[in-house]
Protein backbone atom coordinates (compact mmCIF):
# COMPACT_ATOMS: atom_id res chain seq x y z
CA UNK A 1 -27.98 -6.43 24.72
CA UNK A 2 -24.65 -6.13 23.23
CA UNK A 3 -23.74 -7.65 20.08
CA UNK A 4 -20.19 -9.45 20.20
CA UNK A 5 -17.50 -8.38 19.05
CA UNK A 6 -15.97 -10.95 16.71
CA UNK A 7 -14.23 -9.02 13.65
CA UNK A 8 -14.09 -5.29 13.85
CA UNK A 9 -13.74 -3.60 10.53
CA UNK A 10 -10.70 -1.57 10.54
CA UNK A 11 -12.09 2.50 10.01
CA UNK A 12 -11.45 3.36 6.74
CA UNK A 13 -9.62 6.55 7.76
CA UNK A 14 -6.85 4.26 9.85
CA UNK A 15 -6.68 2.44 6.02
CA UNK A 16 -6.39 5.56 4.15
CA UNK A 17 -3.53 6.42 6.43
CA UNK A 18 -1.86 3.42 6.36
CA UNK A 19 -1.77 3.75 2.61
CA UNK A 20 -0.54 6.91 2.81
CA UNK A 21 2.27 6.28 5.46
CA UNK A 22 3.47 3.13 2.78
CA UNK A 23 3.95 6.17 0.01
CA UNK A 24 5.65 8.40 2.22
CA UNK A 25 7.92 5.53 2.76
CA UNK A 26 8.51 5.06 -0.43
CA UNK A 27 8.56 8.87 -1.36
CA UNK A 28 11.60 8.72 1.82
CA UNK A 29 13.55 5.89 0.22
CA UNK A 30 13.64 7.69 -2.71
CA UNK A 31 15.12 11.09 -1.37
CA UNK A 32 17.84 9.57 0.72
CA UNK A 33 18.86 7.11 -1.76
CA UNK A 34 17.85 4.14 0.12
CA UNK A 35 18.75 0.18 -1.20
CA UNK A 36 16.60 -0.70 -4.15
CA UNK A 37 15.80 -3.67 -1.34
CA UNK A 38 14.61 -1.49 1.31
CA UNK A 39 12.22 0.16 -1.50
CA UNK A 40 10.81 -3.36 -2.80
CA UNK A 41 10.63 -4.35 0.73
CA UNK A 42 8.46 -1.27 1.03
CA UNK A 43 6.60 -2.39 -1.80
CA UNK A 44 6.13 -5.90 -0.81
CA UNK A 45 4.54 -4.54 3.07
CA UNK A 46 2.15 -2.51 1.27
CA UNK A 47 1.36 -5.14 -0.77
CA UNK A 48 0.58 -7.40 2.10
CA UNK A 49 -1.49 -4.36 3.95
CA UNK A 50 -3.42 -4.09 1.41
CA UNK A 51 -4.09 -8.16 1.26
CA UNK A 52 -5.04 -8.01 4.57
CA UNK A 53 -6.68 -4.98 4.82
CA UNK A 54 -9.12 -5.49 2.23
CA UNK A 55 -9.39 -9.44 2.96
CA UNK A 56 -12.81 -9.57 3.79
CA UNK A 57 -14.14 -8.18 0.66
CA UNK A 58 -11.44 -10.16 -1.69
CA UNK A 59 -12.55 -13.30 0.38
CA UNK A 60 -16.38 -12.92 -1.37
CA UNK A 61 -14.65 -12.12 -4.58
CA UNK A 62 -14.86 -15.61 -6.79
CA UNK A 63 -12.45 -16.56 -9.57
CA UNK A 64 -11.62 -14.54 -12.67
CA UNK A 65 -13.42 -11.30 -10.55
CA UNK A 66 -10.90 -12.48 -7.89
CA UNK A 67 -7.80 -12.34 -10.26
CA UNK A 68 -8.98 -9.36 -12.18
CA UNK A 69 -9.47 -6.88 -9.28
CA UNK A 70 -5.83 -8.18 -7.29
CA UNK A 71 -3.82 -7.98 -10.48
CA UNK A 72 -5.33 -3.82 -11.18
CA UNK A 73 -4.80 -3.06 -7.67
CA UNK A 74 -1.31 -4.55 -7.41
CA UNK A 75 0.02 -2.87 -10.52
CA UNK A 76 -2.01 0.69 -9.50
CA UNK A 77 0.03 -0.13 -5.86
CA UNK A 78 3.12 -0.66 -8.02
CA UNK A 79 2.51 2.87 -9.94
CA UNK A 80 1.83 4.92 -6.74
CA UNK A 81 5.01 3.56 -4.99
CA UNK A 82 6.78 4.46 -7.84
CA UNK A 83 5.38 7.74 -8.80
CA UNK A 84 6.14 8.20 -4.82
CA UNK A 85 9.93 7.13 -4.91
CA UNK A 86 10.67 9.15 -8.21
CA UNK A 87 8.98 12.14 -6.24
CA UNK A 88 11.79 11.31 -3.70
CA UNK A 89 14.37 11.29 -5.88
CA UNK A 90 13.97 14.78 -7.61
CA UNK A 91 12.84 16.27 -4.58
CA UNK A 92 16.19 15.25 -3.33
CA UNK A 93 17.65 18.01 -5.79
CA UNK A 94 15.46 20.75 -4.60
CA UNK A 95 16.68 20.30 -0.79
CA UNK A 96 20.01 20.29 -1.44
């Protein structure tokens, strides 16, 4: 018989592209000069992907481990979008 299905696990390659459509986003603010709004609203959307992508493991995660692992992953989140949008911006120079 069938187990049921009560919480699929999203497939780690739709994750890894999600991820990687957030720093293309960025990478796209940057080269067409976008609001510094629309990039922290960027920012703020992979942010909450990644909460909710990963809840399941964060949810076993217990106190200072808890805090720990969120604050490195949001300020290595920060450092790709960033890295991303600067891309953007000199990139921006070698199209036109």
């Amino acid at each position: 018989m069938l187990a049921p299905m009560s919480m699929r696990r999203l497939d780690d390659f739709t994750v890894a592209a999600c991820d990687g459509g957030f720093a293309i986003a960025a990478f796209g603010c940057g080269l067409f000069d976008a609001p510094l709004w629309l990039t922290g609203l960027v920012a703020f959307a992979m942010l909450a992907y990644w909460s909710w992508s990963r809840r399941r493991a964060l949810n076993r995660l217990r106190g200072a481990t808890w805090a720990s692992v969120s604050t490195l992953a949001v300020f290595v989140i920060i450092a790709i979008l960033a890295g991303s949008y600067w891309l953007g911006l000199n990139a921006k120079d070698l199209v036109t």
